[in-house]
Protein backbone atom coordinates (compact mmCIF):
# COMPACT_ATOMS: atom_id res chain seq x y z
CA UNK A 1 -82.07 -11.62 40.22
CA UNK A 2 -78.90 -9.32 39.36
CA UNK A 3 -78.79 -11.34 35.40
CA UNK A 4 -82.44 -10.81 35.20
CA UNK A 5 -82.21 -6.67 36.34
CA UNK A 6 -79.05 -6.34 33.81
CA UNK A 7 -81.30 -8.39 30.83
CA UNK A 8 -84.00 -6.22 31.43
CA UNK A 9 -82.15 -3.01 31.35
CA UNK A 10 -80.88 -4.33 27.57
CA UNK A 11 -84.51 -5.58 26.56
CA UNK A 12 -87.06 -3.81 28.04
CA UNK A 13 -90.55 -4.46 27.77
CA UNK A 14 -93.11 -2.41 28.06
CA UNK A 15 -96.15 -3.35 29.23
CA UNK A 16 -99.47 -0.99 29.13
CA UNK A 17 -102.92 -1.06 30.89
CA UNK A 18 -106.30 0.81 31.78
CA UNK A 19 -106.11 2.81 34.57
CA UNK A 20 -103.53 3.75 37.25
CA UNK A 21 -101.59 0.69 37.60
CA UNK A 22 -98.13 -0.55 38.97
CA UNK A 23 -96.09 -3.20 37.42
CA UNK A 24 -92.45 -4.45 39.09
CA UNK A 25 -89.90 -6.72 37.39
CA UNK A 26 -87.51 -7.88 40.10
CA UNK A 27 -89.44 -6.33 43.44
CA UNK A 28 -89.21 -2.91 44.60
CA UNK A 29 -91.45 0.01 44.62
CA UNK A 30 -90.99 3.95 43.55
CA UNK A 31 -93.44 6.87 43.42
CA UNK A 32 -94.88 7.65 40.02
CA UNK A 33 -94.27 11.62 39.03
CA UNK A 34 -96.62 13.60 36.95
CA UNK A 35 -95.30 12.45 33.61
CA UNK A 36 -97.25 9.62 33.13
CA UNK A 37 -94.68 6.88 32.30
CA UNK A 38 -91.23 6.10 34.58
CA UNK A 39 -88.72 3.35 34.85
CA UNK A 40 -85.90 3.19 37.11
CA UNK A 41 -83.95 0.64 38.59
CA UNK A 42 -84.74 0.41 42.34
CA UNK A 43 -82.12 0.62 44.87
CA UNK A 44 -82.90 -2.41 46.57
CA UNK A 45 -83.28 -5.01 44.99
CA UNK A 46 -81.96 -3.98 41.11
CA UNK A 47 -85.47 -4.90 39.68
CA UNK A 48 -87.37 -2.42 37.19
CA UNK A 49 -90.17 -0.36 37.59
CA UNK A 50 -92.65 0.71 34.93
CA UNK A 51 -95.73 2.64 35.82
CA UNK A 52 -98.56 4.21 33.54
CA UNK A 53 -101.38 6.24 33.95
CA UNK A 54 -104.16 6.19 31.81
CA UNK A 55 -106.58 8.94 31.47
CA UNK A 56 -110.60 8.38 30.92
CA UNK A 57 -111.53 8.18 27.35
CA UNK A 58 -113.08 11.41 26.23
CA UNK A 59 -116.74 12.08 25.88
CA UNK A 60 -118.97 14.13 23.51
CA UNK A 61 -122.46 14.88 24.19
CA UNK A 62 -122.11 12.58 27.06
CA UNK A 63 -121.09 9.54 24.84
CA UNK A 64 -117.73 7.92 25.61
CA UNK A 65 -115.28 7.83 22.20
CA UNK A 66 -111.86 5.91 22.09
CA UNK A 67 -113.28 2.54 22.96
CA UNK A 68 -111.40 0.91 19.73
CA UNK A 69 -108.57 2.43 21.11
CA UNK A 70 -109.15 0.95 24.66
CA UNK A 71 -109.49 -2.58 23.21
CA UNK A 72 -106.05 -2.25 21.56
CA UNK A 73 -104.62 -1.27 24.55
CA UNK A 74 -105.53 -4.11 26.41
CA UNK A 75 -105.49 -6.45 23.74
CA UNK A 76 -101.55 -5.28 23.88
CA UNK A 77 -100.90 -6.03 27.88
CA UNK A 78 -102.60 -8.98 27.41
CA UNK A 79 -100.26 -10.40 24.59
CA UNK A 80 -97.08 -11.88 25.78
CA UNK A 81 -93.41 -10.34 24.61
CA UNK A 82 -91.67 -12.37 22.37
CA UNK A 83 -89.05 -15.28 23.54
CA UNK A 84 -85.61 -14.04 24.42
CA UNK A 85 -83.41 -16.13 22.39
CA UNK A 86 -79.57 -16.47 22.00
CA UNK A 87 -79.68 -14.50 18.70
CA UNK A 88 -82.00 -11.12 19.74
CA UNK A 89 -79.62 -10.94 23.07
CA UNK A 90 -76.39 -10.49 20.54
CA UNK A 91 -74.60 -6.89 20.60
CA UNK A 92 -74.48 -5.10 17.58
CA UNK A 93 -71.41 -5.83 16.06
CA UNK A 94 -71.62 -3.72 13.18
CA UNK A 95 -69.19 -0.96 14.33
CA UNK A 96 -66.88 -3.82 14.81
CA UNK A 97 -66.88 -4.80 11.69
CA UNK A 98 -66.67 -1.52 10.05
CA UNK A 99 -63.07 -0.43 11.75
CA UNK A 100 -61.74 -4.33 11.14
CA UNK A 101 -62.59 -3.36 7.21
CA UNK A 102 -61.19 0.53 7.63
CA UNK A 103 -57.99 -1.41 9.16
CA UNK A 104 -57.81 -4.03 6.24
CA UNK A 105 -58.11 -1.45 3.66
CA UNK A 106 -55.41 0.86 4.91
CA UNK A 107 -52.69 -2.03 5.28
CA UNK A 108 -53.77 -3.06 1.91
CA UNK A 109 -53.39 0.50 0.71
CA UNK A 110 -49.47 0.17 2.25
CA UNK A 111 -48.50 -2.69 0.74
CA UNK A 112 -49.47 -1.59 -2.61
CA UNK A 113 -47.22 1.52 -2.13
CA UNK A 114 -44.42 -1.09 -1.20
CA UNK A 115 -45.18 -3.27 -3.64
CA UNK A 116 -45.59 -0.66 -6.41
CA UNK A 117 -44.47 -1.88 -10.04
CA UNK A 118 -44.19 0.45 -13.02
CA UNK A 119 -47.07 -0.41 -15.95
CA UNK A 120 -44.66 0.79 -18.15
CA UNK A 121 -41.43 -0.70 -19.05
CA UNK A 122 -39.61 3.23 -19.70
CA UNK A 123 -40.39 3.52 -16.23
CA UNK A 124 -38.32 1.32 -14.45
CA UNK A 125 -35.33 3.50 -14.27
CA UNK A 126 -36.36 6.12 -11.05
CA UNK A 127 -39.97 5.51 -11.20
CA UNK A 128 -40.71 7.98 -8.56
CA UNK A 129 -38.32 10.74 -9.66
CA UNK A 130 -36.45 11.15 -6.56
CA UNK A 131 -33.13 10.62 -8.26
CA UNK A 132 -30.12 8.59 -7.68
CA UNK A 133 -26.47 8.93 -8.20
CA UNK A 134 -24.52 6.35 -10.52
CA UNK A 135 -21.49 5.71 -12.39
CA UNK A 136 -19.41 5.50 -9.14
CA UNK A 137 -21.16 8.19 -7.36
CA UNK A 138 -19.97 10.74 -9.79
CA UNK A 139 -23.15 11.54 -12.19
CA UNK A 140 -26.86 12.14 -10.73
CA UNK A 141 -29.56 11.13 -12.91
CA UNK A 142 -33.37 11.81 -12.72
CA UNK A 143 -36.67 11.40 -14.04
CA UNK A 144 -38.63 13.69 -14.97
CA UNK A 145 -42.66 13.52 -16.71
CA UNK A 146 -43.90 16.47 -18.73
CA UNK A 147 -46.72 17.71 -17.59
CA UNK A 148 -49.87 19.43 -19.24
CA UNK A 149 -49.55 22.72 -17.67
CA UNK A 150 -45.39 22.32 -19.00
CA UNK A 151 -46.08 22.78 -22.63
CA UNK A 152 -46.65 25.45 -24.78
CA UNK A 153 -48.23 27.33 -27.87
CA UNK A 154 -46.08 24.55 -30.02
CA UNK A 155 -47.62 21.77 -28.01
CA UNK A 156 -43.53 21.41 -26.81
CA UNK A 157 -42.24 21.96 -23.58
CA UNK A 158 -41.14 26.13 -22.84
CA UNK A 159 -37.75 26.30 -22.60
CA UNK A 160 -38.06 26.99 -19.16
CA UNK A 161 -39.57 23.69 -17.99
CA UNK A 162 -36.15 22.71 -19.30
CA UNK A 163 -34.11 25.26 -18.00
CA UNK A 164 -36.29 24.11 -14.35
CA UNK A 165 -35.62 20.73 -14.45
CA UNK A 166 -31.43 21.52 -15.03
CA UNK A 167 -32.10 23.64 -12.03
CA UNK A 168 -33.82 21.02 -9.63
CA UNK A 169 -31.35 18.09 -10.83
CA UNK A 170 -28.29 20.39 -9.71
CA UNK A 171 -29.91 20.97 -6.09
CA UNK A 172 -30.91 17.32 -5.60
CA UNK A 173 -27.19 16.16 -6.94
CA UNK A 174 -25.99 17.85 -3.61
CA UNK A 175 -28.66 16.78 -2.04
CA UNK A 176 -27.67 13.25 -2.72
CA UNK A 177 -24.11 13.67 -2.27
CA UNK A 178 -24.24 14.71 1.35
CA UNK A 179 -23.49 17.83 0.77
CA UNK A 180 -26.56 20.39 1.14
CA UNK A 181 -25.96 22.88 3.92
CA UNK A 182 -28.53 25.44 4.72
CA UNK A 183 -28.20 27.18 2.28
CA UNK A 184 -29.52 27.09 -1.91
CA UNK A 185 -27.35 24.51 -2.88
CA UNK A 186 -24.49 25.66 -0.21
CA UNK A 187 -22.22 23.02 1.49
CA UNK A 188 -21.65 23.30 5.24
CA UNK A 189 -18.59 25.05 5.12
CA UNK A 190 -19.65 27.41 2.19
CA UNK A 191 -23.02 27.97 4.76
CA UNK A 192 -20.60 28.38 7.78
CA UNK A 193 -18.41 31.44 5.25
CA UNK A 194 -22.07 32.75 4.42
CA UNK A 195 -21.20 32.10 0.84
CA UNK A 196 -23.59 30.78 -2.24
CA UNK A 197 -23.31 29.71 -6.08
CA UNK A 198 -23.81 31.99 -8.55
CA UNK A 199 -24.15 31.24 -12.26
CA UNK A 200 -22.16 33.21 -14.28
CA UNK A 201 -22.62 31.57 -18.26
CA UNK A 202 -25.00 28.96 -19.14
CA UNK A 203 -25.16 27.46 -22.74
CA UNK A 204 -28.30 25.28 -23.81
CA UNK A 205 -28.69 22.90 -27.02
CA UNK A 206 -31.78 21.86 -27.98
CA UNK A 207 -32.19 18.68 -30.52
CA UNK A 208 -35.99 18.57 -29.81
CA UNK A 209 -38.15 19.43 -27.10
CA UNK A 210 -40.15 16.97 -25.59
CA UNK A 211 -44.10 16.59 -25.65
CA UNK A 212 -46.94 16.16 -22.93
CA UNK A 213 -46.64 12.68 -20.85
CA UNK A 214 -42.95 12.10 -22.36
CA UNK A 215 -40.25 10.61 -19.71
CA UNK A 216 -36.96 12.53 -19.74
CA UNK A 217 -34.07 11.40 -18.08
CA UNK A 218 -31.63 14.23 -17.00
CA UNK A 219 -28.05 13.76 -15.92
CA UNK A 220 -25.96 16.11 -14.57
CA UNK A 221 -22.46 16.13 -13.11
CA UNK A 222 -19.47 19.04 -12.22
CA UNK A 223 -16.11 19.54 -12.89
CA UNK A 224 -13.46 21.95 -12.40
CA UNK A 225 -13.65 25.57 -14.31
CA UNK A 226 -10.25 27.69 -13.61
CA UNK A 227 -8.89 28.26 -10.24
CA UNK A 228 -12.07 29.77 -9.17
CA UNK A 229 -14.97 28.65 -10.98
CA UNK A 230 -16.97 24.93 -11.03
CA UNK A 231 -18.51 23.91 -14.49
CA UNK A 232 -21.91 21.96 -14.34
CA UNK A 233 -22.88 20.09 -17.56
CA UNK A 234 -26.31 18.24 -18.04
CA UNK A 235 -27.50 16.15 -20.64
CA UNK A 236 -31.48 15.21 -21.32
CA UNK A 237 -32.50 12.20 -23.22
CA UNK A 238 -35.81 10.47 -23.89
CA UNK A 239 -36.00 7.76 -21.06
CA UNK A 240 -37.59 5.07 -23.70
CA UNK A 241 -35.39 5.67 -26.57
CA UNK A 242 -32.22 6.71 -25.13
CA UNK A 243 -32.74 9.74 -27.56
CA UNK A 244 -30.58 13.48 -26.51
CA UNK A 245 -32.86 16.15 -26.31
CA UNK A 246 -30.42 18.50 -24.75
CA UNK A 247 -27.32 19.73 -23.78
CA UNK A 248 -26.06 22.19 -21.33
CA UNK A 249 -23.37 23.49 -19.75
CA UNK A 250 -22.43 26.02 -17.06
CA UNK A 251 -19.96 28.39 -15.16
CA UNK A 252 -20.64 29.11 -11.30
CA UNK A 253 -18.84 30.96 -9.09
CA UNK A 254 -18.58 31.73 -5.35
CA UNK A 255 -20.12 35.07 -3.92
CA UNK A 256 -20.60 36.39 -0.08
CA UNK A 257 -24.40 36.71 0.42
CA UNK A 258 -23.85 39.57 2.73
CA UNK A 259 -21.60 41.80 0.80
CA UNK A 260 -22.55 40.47 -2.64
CA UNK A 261 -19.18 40.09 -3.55
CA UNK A 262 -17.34 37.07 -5.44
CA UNK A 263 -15.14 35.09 -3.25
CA UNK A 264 -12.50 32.28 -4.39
CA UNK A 265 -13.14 28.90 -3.27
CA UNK A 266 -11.67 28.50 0.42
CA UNK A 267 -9.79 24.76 0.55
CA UNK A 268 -12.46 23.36 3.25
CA UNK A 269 -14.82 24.28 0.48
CA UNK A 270 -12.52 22.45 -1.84
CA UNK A 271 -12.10 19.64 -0.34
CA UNK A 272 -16.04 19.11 0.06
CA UNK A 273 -16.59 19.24 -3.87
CA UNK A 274 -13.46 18.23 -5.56
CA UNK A 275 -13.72 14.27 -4.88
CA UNK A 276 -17.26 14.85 -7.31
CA UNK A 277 -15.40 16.35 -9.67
CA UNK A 278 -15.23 14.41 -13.18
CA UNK A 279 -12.30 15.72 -15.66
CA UNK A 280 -14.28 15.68 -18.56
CA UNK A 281 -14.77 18.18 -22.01
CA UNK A 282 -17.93 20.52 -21.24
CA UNK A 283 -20.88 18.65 -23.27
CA UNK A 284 -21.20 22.10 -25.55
CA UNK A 285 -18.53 23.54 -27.13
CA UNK A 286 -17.85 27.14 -25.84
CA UNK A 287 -19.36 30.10 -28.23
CA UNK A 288 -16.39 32.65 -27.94
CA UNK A 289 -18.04 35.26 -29.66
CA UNK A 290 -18.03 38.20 -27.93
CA UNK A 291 -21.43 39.14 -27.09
CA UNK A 292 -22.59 42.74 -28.11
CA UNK A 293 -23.52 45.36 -25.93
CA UNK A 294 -26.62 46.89 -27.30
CA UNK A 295 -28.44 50.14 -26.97
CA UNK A 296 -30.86 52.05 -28.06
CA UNK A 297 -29.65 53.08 -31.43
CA UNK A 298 -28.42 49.21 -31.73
CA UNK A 299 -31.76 47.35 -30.53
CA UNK A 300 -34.30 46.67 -33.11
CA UNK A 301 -36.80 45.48 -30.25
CA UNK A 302 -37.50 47.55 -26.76
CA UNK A 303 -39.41 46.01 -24.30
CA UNK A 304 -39.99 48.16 -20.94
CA UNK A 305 -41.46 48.14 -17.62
CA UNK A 306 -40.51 44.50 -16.69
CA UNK A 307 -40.30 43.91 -13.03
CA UNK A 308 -39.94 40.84 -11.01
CA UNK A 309 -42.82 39.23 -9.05
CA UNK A 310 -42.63 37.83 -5.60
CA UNK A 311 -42.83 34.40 -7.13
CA UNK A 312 -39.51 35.10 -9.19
CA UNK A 313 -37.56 35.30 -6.27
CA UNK A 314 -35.12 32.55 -4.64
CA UNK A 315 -34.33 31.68 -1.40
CA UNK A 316 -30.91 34.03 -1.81
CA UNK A 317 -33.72 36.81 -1.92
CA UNK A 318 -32.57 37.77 -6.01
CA UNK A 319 -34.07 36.69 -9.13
CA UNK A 320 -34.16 33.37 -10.66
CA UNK A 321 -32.02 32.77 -13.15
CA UNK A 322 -34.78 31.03 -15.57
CA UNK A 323 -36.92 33.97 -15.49
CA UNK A 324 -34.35 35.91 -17.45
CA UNK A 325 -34.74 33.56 -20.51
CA UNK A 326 -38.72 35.22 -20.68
CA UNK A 327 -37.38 38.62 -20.00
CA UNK A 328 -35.37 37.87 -23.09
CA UNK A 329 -38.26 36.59 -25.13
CA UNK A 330 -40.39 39.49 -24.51
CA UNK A 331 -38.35 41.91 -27.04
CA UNK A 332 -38.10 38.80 -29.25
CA UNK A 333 -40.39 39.80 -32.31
CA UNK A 334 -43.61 37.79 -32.86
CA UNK A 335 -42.80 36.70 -36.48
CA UNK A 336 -39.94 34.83 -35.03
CA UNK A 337 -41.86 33.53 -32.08
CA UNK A 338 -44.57 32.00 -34.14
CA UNK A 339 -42.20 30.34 -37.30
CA UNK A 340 -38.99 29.36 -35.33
CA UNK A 341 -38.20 27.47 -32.82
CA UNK A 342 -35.51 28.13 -29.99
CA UNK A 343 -32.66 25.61 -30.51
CA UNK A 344 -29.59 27.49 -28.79
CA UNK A 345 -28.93 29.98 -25.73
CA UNK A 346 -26.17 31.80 -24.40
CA UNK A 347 -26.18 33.67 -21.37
CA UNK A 348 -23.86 35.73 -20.09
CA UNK A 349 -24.82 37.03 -16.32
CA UNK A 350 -23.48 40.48 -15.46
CA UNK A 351 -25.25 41.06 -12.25
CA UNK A 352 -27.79 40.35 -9.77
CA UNK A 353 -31.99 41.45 -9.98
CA UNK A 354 -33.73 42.42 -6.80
CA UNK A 355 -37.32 42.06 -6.35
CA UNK A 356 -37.41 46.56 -6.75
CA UNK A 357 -35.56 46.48 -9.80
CA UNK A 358 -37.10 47.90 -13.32
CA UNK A 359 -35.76 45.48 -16.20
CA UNK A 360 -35.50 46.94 -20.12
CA UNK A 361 -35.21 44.13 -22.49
CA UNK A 362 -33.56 44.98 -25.65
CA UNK A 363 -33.22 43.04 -29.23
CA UNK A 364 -31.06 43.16 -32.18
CA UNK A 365 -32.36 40.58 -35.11
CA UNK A 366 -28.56 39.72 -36.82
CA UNK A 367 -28.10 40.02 -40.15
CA UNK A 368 -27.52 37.56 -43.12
CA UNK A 369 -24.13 37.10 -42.43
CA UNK A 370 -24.08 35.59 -39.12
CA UNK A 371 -27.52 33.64 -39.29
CA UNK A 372 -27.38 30.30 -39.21
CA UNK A 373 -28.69 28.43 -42.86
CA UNK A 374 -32.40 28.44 -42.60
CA UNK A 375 -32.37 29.87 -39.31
CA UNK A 376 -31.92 33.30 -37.37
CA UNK A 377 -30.34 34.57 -34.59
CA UNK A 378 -30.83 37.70 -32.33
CA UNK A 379 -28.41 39.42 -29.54
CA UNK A 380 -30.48 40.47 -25.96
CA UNK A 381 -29.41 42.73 -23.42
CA UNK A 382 -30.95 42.99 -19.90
CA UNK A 383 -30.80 46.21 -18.38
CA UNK A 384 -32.01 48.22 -15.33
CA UNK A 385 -34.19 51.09 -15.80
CA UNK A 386 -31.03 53.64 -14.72
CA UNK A 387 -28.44 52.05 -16.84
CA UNK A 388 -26.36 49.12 -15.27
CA UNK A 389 -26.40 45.55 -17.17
CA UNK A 390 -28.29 42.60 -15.43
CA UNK A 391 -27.14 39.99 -18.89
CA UNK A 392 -25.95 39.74 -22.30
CA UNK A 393 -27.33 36.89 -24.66
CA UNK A 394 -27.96 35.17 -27.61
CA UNK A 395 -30.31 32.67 -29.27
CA UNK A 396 -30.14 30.60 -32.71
CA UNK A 397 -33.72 29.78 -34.49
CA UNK A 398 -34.69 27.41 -36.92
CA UNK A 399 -37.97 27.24 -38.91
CA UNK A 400 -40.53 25.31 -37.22
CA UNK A 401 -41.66 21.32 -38.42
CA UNK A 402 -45.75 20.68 -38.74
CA UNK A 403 -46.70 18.65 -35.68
CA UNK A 404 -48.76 15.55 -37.00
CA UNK A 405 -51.05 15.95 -33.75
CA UNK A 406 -53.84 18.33 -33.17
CA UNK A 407 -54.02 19.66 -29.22
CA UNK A 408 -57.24 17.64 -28.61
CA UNK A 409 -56.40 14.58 -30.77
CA UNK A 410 -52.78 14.12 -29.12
CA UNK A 411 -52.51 11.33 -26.52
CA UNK A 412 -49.68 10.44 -24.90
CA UNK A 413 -48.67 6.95 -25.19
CA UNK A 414 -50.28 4.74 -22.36
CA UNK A 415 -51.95 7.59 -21.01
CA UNK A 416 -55.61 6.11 -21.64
């Protein structure tokens, strides 16, 4: 009686009839409410209940109407349900079925990520770009793809998508190492003195700039500079052809982050970053020419009212030190900008740029006796508004070459 009350709570059937009638499955009784139609199990004996009223058929002028209806009706209560069988009593395992797929899919997802293999050959070396340090832990290397948004005017990567990705190899190389405090590129004991790096001359040497979907590979590694100083080189190549795109070197220093002062390097300092030291030429050779101071009456190009955004900032709360390279491009004339091409920068940083500070760029277009053959050069000078000297620079040109791509006909290879 119990299997036949729980079968019929799953697969009811509903049975209906003229007039006010009672049917029970499995015994039991119950009053029938005002609602016409009620099921319940009873509380005695667990059978089911179903109950209908029927109302007379309606009448106009007297003559009864609904009769077809009537006939259906009991032509329905007389038919019998149809056999319960082993397949109309199965759950509905659909639901089932749909997580067991959702599951499948996901682990199948998973192993592909494990699994993961390179459809290129040129991108076997760090296919993910996290970076890795080699030649006996002394040199980090790292991949890097040039994106759409990367590229310029000259269908080229800017300058400072290069001067970004010397920047991010340099953090992740102490990253790597072991050696990243909480600081920007601070060891733990230069974090525990509250000092950070400061840059104070970077040199850059373009061969050629690299296009949209190109793989560079940039290495970087340190060595000493003087008794105070720590020299970072870097050198970008084509990660298919082994071709060097670009040089660079650099000069950093210590300074206290509180006081803004430069500091020497303390020995617990020293003795975190000397054993990655590599005693080594810089990759550039040094420019020792003196870099002019210019003024007003020196400048051939005055560009003011430049002040930093809240995006230019770094984590040490001054600017970065690749948005002075467009500072110094916007007193660069246009002529130069659209026939040349940059090929060489020298920096020279004089002082720090708050997010309140005013910046003047300044220009001086060199004459015919220190321009390179076929190319130009120009001297830059940062300034604040009120006077003091943020950096000193200068930059080497050299004509432009046709591209043999149009922007919408260029593809990158294996990009389709």
């Amino acid at each position: 009686m119990v299997a036949a009350a729980a079968s019929s709570a799953f697969f009811p059937i509903a049975q209906a009839s003229s007039g006010k009638k009672s049917m029970v499955l499995g015994g039991g009784s119950d009053n029938l409410d005002s609602r016409g139609i009620k099921s319940k199990f009873a509380s005695s004996s667990g059978g089911l209940h179903v109950k209908t009223n029927a109302q007379a058929p309606p009448k106009i002028n007297g003559t009864s109407v609904g009769l077809a209806t009537e006939v259906l009706k009991k032509e329905d209560a007389t038919s019998s349900p149809p056999p319960r069988t082993f397949i109309n009593q199965l759950p509905d395992w659909s639901v089932l079925l749909a997580a067991i797929t959702t599951i499948f899919l996901a682990a199948e997802k998973q192993w592909t990520l494990i699994d993961w293999k390179p459809r290129r050959p040129d991108m076997l070396v760090d296919p993910f770009g996290l970076g890795r340090i080699v030649e006996d832990g002394l040199v980090f290397s790292q991949n890097f793809s040039i994106r759409s948004y990367e590229i310029g005017a000259d269908q080229t990567a800017s300058i400072e998508t290069m001067m970004n990705h010397l920047q991010e190899t340099a953090l992740n190389h102490v990253r790597n190492a072991g050696l990243l405090g909480d600081g920007f590129g601070s060891t733990p004991e230069m974090s525990s003195r509250n000092l950070i790096w400061v840059v104070t001359k970077m040199q850059v040497l373009v061969n050629r700039y690299p296009t949209w979907g190109d793989l560079v590979q940039v290495d970087t590694w340190v060595g000493a500079s003087g008794k105070n100083g720590m020299r970072r080189d870097w050198l970008i190549r084509d990660s298919k052809t082994g071709e060097t795109l670009t040089r660079a070197t650099s000069v950093w220093v210590m300074m206290n982050k509180h006081t803004r002062r430069l500091s020497k390097i303390p020995v617990e300092v020293r003795g975190e970053i000397e054993p990655y030291f590599i005693d080594s030429a810089p990759i550039v050779d040094d420019d020792s020419r003196k870099l002019p101071k210019l003024d007003d009456c020196t400048a051939d190009y005055v560009r003011t009212g430049l002040t930093p955004r809240w995006n230019d900032l770094d984590v040490n709360q001054h600017v970065n030190n690749v948005r002075y390279i467009g500072w110094i491009l916007e007193s660069a004339p246009v002529s130069i900008l659209e026939t040349n091409e940059l090929y060489s920068l020298t920096m020279e940083y004089r002082r720090e740029c708050g997010r309140d500070d005013a910046i003047q760029s300044l220009t001086a277009v060199c004459d015919g006796e220190s321009r390179d053959v076929g190319g130009m050069e120009c001297d830059h000078l940062l300034r604040l508004e009120n006077g003091p000297e943020v950096l000193r620079g200068r930059t080497k040109w050299r004509p432009k070459q046709a591209n043999n791509f149009g922007i919408l006909d260029h593809v990158p290879a294996e990009a389709a």
